[in-house]
N, C-alpha and C. Protein backbone atom coordinates (compact mmCIF):
# COMPACT_ATOMS: atom_id res chain seq x y z
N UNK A 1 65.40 59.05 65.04
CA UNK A 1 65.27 57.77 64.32
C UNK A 1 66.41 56.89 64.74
N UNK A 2 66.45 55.53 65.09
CA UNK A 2 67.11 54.47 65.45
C UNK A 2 68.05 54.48 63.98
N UNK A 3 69.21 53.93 64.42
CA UNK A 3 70.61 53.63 63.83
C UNK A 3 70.12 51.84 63.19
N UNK A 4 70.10 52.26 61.70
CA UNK A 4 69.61 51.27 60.79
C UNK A 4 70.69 50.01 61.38
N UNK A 5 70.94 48.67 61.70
CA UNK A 5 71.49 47.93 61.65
C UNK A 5 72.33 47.03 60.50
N UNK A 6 72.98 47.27 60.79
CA UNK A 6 73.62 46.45 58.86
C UNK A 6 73.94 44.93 59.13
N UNK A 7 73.24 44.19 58.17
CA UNK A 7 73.43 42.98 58.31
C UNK A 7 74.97 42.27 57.54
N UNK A 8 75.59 41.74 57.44
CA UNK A 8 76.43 40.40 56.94
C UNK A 8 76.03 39.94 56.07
N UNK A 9 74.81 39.53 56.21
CA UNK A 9 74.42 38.81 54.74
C UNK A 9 74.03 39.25 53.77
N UNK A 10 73.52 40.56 53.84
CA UNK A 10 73.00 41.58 53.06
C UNK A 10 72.32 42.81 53.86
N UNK A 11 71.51 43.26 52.96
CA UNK A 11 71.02 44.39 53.88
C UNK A 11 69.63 44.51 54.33
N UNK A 12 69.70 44.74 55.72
CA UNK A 12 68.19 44.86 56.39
C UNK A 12 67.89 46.47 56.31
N UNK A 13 66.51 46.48 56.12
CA UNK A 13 66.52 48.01 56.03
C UNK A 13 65.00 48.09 57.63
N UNK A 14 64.96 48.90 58.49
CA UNK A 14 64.30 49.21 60.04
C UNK A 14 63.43 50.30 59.76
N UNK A 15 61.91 50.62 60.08
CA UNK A 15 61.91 52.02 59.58
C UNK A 15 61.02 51.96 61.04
N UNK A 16 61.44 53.28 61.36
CA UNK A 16 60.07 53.04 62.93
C UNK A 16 59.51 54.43 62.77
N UNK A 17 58.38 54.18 62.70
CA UNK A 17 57.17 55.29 62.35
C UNK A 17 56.60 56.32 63.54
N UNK A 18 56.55 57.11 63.75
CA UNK A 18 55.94 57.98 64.88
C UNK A 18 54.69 58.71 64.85
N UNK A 19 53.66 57.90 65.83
CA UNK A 19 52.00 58.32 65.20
C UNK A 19 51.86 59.02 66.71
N UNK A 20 51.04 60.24 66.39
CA UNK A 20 50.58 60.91 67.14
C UNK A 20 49.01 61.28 67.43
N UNK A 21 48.11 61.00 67.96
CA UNK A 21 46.68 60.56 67.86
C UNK A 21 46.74 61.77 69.05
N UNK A 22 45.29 62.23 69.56
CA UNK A 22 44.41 62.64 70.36
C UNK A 22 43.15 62.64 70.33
N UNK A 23 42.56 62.29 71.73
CA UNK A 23 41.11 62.34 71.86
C UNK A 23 40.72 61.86 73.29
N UNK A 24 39.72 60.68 73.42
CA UNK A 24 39.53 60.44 74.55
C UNK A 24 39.95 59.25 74.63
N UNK A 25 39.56 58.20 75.60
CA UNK A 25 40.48 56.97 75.76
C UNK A 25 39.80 55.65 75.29
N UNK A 26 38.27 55.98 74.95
CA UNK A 26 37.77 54.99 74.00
C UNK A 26 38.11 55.07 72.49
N UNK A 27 38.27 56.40 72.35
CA UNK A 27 38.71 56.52 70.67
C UNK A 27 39.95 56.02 70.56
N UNK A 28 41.15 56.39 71.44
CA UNK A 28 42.45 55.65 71.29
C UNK A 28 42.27 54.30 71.63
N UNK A 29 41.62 53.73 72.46
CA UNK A 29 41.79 52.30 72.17
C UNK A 29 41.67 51.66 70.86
N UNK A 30 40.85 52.32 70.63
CA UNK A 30 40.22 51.57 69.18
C UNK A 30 41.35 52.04 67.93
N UNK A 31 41.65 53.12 68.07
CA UNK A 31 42.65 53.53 67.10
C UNK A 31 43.94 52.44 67.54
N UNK A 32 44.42 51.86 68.57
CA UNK A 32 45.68 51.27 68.83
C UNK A 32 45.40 49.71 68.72
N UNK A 33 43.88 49.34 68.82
CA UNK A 33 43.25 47.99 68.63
C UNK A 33 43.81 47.66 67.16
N UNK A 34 43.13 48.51 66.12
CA UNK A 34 43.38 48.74 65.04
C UNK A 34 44.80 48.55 64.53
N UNK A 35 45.92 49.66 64.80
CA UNK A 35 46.98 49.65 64.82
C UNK A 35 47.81 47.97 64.81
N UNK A 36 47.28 47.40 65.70
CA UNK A 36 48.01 46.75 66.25
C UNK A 36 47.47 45.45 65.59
N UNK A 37 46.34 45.23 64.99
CA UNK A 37 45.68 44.22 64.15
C UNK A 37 46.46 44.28 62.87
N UNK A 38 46.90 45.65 62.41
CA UNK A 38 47.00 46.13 60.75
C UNK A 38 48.62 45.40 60.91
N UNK A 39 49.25 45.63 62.27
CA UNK A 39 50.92 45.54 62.46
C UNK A 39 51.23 43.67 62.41
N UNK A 40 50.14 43.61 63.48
CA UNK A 40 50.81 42.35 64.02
C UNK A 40 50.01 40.79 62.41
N UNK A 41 50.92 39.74 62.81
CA UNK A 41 50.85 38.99 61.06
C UNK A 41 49.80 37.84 61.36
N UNK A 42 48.72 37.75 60.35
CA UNK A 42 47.86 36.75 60.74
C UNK A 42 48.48 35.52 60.35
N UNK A 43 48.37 34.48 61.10
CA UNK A 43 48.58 33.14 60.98
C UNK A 43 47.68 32.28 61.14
N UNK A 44 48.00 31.37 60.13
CA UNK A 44 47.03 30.30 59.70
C UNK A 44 47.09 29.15 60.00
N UNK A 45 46.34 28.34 60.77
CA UNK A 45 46.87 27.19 61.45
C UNK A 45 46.15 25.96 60.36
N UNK A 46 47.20 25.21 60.08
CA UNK A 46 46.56 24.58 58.75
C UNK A 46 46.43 22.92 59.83
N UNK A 47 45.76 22.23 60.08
CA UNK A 47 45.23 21.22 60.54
C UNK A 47 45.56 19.95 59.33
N UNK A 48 46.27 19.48 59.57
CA UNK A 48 46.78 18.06 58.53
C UNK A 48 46.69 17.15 59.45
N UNK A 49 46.12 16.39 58.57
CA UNK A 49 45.65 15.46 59.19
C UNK A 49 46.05 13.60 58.52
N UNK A 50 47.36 13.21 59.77
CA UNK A 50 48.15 12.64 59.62
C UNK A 50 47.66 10.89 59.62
N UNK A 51 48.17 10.26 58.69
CA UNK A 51 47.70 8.78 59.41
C UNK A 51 48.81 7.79 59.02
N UNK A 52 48.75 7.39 60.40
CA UNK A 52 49.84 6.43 60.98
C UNK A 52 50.11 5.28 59.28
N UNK A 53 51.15 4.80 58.68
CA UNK A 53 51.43 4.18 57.50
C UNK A 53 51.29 2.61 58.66
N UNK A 54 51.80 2.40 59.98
CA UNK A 54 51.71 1.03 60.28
C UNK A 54 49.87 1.08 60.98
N UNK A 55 49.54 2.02 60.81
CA UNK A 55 48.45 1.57 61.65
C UNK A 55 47.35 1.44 60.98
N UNK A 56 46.97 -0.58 61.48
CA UNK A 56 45.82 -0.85 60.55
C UNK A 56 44.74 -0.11 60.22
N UNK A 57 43.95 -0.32 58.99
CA UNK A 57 43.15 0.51 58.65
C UNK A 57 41.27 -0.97 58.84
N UNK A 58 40.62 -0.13 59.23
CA UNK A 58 39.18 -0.96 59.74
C UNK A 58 39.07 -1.82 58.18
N UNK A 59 38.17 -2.72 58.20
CA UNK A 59 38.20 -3.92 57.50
C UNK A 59 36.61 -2.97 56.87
N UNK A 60 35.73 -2.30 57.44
CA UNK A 60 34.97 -1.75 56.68
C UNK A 60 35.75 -0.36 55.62
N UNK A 61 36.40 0.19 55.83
CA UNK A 61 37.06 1.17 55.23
C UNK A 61 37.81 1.07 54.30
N UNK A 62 37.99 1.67 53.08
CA UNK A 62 39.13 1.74 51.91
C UNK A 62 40.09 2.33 51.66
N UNK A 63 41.03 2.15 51.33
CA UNK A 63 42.30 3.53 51.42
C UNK A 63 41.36 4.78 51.30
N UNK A 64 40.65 4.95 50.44
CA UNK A 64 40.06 6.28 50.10
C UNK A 64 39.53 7.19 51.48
N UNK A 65 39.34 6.21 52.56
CA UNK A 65 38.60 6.93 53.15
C UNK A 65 36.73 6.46 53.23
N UNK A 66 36.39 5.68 52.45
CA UNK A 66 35.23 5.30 52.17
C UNK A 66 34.55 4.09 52.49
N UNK A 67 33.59 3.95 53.53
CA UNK A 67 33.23 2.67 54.08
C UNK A 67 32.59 1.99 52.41
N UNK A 68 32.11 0.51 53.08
CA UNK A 68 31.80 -0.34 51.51
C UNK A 68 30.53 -0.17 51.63
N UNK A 69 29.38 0.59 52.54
CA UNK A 69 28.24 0.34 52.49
C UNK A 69 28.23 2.20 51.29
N UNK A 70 29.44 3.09 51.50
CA UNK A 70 29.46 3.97 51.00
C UNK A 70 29.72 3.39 49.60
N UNK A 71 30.40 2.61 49.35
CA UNK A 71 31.24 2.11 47.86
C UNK A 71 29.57 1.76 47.00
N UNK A 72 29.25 0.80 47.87
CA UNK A 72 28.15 -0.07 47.34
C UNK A 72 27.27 0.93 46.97
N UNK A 73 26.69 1.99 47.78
CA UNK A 73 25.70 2.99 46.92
C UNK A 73 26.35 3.95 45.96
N UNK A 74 27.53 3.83 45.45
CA UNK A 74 27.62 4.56 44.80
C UNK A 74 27.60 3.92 43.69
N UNK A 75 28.30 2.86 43.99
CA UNK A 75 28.03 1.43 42.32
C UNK A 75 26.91 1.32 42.45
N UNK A 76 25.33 1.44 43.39
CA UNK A 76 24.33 1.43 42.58
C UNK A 76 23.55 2.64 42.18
N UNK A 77 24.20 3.56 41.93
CA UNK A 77 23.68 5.00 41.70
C UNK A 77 24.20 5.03 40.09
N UNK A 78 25.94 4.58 40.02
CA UNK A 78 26.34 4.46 38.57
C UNK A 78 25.86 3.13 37.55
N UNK A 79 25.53 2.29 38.34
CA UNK A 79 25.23 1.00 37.87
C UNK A 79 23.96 1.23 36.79
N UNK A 80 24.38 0.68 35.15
CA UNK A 80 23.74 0.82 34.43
C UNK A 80 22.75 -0.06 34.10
N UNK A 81 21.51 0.23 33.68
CA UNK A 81 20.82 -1.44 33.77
C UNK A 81 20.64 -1.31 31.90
N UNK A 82 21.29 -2.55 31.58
CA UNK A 82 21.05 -2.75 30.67
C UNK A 82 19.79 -3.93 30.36
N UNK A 83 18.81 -3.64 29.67
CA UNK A 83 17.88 -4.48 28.96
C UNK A 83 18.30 -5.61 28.20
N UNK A 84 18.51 -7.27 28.24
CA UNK A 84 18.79 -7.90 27.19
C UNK A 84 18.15 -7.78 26.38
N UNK A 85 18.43 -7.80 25.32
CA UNK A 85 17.62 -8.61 24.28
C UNK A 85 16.84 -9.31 24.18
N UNK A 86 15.56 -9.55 23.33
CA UNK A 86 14.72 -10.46 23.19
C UNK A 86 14.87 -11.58 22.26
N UNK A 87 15.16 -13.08 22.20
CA UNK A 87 15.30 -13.52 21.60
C UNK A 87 14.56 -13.38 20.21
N UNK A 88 14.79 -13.61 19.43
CA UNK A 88 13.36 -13.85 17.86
C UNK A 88 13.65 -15.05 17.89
N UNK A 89 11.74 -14.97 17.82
CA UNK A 89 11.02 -16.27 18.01
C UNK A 89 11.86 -17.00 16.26
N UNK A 90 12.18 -18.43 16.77
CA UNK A 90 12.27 -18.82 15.74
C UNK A 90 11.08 -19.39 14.81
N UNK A 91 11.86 -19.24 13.23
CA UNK A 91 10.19 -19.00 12.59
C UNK A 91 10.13 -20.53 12.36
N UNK A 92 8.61 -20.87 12.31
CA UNK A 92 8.63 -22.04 12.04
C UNK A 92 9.00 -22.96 10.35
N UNK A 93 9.86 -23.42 10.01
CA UNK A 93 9.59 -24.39 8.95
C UNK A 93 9.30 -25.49 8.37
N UNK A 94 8.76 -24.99 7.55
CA UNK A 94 8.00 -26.58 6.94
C UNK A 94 8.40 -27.76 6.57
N UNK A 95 8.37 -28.82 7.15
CA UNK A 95 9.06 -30.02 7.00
C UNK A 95 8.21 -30.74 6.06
N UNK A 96 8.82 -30.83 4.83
CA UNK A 96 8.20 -31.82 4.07
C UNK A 96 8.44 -33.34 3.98
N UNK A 97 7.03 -33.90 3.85
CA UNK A 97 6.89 -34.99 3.95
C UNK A 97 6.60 -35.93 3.07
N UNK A 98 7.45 -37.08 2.91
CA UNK A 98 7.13 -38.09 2.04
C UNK A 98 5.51 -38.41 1.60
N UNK A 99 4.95 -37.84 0.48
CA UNK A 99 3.33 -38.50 0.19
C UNK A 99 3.80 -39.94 0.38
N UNK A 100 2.45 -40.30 0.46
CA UNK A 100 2.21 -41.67 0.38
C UNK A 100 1.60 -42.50 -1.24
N UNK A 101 1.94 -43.46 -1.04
CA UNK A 101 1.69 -44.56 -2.22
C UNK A 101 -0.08 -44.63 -2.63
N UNK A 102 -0.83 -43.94 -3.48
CA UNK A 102 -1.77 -44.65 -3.07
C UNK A 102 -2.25 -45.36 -4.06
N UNK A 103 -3.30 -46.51 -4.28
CA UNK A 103 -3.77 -48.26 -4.62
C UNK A 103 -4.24 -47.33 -5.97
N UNK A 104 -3.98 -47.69 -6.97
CA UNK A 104 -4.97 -47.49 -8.37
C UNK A 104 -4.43 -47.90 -8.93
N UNK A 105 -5.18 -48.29 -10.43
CA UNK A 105 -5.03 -49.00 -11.24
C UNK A 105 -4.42 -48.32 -12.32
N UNK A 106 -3.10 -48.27 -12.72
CA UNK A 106 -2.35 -47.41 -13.20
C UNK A 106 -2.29 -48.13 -14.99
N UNK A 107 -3.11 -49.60 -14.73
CA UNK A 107 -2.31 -50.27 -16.13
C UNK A 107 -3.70 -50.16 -17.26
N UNK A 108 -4.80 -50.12 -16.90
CA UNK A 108 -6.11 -50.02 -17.54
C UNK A 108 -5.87 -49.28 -18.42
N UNK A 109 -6.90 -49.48 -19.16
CA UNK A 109 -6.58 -48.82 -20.82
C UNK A 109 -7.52 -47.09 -19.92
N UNK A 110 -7.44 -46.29 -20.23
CA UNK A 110 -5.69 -45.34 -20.89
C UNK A 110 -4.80 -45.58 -19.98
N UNK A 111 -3.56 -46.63 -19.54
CA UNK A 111 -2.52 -46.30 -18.67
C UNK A 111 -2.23 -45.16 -18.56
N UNK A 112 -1.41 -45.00 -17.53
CA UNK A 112 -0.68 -43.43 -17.47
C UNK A 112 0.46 -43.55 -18.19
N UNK A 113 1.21 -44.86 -18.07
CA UNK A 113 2.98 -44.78 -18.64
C UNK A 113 2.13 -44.76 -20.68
N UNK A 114 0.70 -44.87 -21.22
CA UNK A 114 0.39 -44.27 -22.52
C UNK A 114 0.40 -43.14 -22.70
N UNK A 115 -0.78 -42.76 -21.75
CA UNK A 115 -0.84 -41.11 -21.82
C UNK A 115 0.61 -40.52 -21.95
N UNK A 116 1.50 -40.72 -21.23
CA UNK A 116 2.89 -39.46 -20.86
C UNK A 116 3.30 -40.01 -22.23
N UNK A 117 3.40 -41.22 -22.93
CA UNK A 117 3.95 -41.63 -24.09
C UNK A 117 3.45 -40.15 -25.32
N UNK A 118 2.14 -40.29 -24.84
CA UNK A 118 1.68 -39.31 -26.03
C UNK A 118 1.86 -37.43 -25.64
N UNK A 119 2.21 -37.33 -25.16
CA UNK A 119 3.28 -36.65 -24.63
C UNK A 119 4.84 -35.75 -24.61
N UNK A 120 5.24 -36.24 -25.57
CA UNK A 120 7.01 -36.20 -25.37
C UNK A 120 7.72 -35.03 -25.07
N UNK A 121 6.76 -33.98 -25.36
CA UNK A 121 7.33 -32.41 -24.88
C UNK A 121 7.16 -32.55 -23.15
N UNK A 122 6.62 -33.35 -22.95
CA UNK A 122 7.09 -33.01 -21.30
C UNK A 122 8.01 -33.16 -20.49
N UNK A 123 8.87 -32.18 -20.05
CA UNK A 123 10.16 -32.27 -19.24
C UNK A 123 10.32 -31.86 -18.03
N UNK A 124 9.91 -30.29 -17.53
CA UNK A 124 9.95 -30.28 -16.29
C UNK A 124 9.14 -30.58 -15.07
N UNK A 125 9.53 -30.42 -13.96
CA UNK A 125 8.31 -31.20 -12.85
C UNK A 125 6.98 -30.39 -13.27
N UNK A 126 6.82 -28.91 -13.72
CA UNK A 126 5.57 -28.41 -13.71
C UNK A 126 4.51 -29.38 -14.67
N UNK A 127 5.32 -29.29 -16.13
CA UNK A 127 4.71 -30.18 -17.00
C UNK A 127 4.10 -31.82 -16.41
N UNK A 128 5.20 -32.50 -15.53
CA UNK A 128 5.05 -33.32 -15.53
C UNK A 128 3.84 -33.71 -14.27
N UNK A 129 3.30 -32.65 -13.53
CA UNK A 129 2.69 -32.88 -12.85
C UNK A 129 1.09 -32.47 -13.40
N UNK A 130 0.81 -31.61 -14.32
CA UNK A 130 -0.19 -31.22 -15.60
C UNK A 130 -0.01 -32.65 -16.06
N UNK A 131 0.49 -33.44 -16.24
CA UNK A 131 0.30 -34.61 -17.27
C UNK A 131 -0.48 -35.19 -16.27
N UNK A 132 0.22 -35.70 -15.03
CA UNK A 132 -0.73 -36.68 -14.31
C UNK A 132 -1.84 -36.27 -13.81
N UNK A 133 -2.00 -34.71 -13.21
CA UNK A 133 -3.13 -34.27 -13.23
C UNK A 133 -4.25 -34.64 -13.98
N UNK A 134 -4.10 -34.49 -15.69
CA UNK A 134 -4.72 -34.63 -16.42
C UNK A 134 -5.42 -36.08 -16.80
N UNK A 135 -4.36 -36.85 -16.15
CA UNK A 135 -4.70 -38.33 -16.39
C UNK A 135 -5.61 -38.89 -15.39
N UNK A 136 -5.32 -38.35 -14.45
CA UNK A 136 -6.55 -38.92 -13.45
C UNK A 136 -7.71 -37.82 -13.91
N UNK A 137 -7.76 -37.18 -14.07
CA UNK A 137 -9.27 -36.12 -14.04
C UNK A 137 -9.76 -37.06 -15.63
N UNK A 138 -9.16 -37.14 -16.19
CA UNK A 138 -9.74 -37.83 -17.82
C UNK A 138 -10.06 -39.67 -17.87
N UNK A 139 -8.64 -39.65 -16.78
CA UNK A 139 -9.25 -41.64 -17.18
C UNK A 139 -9.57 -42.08 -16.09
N UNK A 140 -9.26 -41.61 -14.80
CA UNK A 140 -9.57 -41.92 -13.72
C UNK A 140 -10.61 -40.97 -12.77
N UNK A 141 -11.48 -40.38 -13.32
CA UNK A 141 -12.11 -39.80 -12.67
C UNK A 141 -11.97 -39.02 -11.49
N UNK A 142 -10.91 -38.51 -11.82
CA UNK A 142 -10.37 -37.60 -9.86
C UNK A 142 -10.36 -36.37 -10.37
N UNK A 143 -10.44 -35.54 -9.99
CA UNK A 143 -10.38 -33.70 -10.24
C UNK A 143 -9.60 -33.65 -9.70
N UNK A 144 -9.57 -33.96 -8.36
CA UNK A 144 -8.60 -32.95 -7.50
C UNK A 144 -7.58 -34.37 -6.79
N UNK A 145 -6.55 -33.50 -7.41
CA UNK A 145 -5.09 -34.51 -7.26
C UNK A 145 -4.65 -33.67 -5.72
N UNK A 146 -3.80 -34.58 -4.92
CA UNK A 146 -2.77 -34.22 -4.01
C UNK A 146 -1.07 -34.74 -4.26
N UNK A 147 -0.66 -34.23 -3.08
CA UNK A 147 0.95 -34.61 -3.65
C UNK A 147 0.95 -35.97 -3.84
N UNK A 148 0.13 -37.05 -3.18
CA UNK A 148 0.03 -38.40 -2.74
C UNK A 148 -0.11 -38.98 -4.21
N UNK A 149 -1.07 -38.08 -4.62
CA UNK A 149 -1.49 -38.53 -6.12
C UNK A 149 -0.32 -38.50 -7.27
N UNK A 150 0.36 -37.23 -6.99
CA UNK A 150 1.80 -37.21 -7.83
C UNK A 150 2.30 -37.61 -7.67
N UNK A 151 2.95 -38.10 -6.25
CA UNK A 151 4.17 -38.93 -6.01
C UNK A 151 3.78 -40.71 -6.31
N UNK A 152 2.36 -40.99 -6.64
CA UNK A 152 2.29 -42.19 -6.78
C UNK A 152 2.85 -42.18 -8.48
N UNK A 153 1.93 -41.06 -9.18
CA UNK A 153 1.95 -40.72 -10.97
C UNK A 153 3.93 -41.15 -10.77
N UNK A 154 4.49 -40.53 -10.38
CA UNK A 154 6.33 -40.77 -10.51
C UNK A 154 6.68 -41.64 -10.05
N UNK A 155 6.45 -42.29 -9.23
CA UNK A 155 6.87 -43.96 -9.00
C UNK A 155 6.80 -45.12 -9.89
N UNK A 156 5.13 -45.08 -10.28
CA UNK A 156 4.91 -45.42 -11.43
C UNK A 156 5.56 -45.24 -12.81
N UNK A 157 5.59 -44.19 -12.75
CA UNK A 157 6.94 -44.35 -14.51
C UNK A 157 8.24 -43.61 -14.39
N UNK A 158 8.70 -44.15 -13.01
CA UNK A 158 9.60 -44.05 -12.87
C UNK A 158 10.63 -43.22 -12.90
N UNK A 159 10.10 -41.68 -12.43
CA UNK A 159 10.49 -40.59 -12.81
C UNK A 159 11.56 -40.25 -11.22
N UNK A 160 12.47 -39.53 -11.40
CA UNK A 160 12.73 -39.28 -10.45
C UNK A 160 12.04 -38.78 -8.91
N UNK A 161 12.39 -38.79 -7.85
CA UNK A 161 11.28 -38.37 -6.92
C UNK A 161 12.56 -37.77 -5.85
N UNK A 162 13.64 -37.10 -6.70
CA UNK A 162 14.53 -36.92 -5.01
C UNK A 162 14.13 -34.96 -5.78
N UNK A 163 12.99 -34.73 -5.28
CA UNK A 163 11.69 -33.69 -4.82
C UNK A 163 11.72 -33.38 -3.87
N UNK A 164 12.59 -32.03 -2.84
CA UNK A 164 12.19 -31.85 -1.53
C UNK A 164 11.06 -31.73 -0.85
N UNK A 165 10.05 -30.70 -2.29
CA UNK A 165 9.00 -30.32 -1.38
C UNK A 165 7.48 -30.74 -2.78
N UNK A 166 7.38 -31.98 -2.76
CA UNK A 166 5.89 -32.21 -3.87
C UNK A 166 5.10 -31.23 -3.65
N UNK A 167 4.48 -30.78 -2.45
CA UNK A 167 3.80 -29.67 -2.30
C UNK A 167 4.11 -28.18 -3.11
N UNK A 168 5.39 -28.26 -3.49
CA UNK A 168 5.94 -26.49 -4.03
C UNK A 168 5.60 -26.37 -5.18
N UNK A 169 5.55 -27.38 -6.22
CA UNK A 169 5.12 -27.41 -7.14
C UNK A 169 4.01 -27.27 -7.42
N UNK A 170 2.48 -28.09 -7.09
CA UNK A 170 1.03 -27.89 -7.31
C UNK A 170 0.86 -26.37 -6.73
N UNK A 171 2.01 -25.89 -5.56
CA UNK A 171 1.39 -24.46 -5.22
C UNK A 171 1.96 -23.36 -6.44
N UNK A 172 2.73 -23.85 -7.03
CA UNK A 172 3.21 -22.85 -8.41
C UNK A 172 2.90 -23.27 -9.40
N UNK A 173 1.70 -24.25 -9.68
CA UNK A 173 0.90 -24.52 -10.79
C UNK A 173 -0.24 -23.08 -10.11
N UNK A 174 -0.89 -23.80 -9.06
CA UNK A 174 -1.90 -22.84 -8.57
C UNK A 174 -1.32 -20.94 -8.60
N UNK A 175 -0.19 -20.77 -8.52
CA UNK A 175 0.35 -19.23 -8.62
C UNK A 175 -0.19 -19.03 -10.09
N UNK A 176 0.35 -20.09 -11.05
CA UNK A 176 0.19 -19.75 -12.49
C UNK A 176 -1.03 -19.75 -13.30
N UNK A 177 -2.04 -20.13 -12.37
CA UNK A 177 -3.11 -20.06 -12.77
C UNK A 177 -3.67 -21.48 -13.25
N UNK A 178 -3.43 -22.37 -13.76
CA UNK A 178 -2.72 -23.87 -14.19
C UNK A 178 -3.96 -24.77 -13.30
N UNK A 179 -3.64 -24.62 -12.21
CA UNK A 179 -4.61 -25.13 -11.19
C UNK A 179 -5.23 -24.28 -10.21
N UNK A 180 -6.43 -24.77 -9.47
CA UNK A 180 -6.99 -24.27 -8.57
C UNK A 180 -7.52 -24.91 -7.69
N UNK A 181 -7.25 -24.55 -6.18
CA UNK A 181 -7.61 -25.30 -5.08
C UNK A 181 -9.01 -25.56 -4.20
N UNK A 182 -8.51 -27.01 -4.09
CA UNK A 182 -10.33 -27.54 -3.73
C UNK A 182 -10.15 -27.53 -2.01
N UNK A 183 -10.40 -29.08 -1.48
CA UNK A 183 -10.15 -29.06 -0.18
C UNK A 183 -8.68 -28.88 -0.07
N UNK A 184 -8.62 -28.91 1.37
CA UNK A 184 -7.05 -29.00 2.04
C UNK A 184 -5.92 -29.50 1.29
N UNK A 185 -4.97 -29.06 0.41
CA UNK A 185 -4.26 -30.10 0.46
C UNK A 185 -4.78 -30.17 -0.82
N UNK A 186 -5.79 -29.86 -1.84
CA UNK A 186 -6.33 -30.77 -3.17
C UNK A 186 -6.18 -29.70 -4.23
N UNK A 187 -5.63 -29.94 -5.37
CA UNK A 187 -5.73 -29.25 -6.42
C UNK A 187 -6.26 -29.74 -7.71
N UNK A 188 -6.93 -28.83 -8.35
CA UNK A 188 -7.88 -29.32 -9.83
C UNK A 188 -7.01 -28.44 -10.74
N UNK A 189 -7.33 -29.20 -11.56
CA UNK A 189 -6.38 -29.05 -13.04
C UNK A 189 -7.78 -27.87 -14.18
N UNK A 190 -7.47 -26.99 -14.52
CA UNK A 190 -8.30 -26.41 -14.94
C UNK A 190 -8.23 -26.70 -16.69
N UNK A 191 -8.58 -25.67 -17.14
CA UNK A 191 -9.04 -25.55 -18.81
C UNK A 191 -7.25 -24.70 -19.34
N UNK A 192 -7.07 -23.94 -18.48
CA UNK A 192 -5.49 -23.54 -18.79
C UNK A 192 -4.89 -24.52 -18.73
N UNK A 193 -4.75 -25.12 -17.46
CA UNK A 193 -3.71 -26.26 -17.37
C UNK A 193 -3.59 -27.53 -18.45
N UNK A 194 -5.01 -27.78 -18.72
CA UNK A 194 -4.92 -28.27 -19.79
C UNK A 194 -4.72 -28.18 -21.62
N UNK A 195 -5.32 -27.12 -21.60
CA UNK A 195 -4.79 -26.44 -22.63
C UNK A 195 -2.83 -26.18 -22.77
N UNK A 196 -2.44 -26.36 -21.44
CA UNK A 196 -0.76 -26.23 -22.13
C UNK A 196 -0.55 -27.45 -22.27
N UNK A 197 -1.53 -28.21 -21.26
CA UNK A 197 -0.38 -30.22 -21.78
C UNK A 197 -1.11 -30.55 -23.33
N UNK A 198 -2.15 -30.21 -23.76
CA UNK A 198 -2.80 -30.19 -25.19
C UNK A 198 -1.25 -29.79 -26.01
N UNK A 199 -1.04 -28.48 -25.65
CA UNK A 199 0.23 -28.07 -26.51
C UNK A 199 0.98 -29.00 -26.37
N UNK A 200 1.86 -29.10 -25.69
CA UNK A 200 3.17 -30.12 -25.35
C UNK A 200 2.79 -31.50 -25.86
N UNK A 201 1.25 -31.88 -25.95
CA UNK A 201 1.48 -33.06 -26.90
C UNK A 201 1.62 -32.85 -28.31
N UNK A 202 1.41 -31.40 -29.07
CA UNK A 202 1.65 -31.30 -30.27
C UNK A 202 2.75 -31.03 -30.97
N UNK A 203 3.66 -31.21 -29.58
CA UNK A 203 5.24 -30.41 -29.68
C UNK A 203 5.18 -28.92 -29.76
N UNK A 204 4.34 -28.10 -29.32
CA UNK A 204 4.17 -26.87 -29.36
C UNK A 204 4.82 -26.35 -28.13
């Protein structure tokens, strides 16, 4: 055995091994092929792969490494599609409209400013539109009143008329049963409706 070497810096330790084989000269090759694979140290050649910091980089390419036709399919692979919204339809509303004035003879015996005289329980627009109702179907021969017809009845005795909608009212006589509707637009004063302005003239 070889004379171990002593190192300075510490200690190396040498060991040399003594193999003794027999056979023929294909078997020892292969036994010393072996040997000599198990002895000698595999090395790994690692390939890095360097790039120049001054040297321009292509105008298609990104630091990453990634052309833009690459960028672009990938923003449309992640690219979310969102659906807007549908507007809602706005709903339509009803614009009410000034009735019109219309020609009758308001002063003939029974006036209307008598009739409402005989009257005095009447106060709100419902009542007050049962009164004129009643006055045209009784002295003026009309059944079926429109707003035109009320808004003339309040001009006439002078009742207020700042009324957004004349129409809302004859339709919540008609809810109450009070009245009932003829043509378009026309409402008749029934046996209820009259029967409450009967009351209200008795102070009931």
């Amino acid at each position: 055995m070889a004379k171990q070497p002593v190192s300075k810096g510490g200690v190396t330790k040498v060991r040399f091994m003594l193999l003794e084989a027999e056979g023929n000269e294909a078997d020892l090759a292969q036994i010393f092929s072996a040997i000599q694979s198990a002895v000698k140290p595999s090395t790994t050649i690692i390939q890095q792969r360097l790039t120049s910091v001054n040297a321009p980089q292509s105008a298609l390419t990104d630091s990453s490494g990634e052309t833009d036709d690459e960028i672009a399919e990938a923003m449309d692979a992640d690219e979310v599609i969102t659906e807007q919204p549908k507007r809602a339809k706005a709903k339509s509303v009803r614009k009410p409209v000034t009735p019109e004035v219309l020609e009758f003879d308001f002063e003939a015996d029974l006036s209307l400013a008598d009739f409402a005289n005989r009257h005095p329980g009447v106060d709100s627009d419902a009542e007050k539109y049962l009164l004129i109702a009643a006055w045209f179907k009784e002295h003026r021969d009309t059944a079926a009143v429109t707003t035109s017809h009320i808004y003339t009845g309040y001009r006439t005795l002078n009742w207020s008329t700042s009324i957004e909608d004349f129409g809302g009212t004859l339709r919540y006589l008609k809810s109450q049963r009070f009245m009932s509707s003829g043509n378009r637009g026309e409402y008749l004063i029934n046996h209820l409706g009259l029967g409450r302005l009967k009351k209200l003239a008795n102070g009931e």
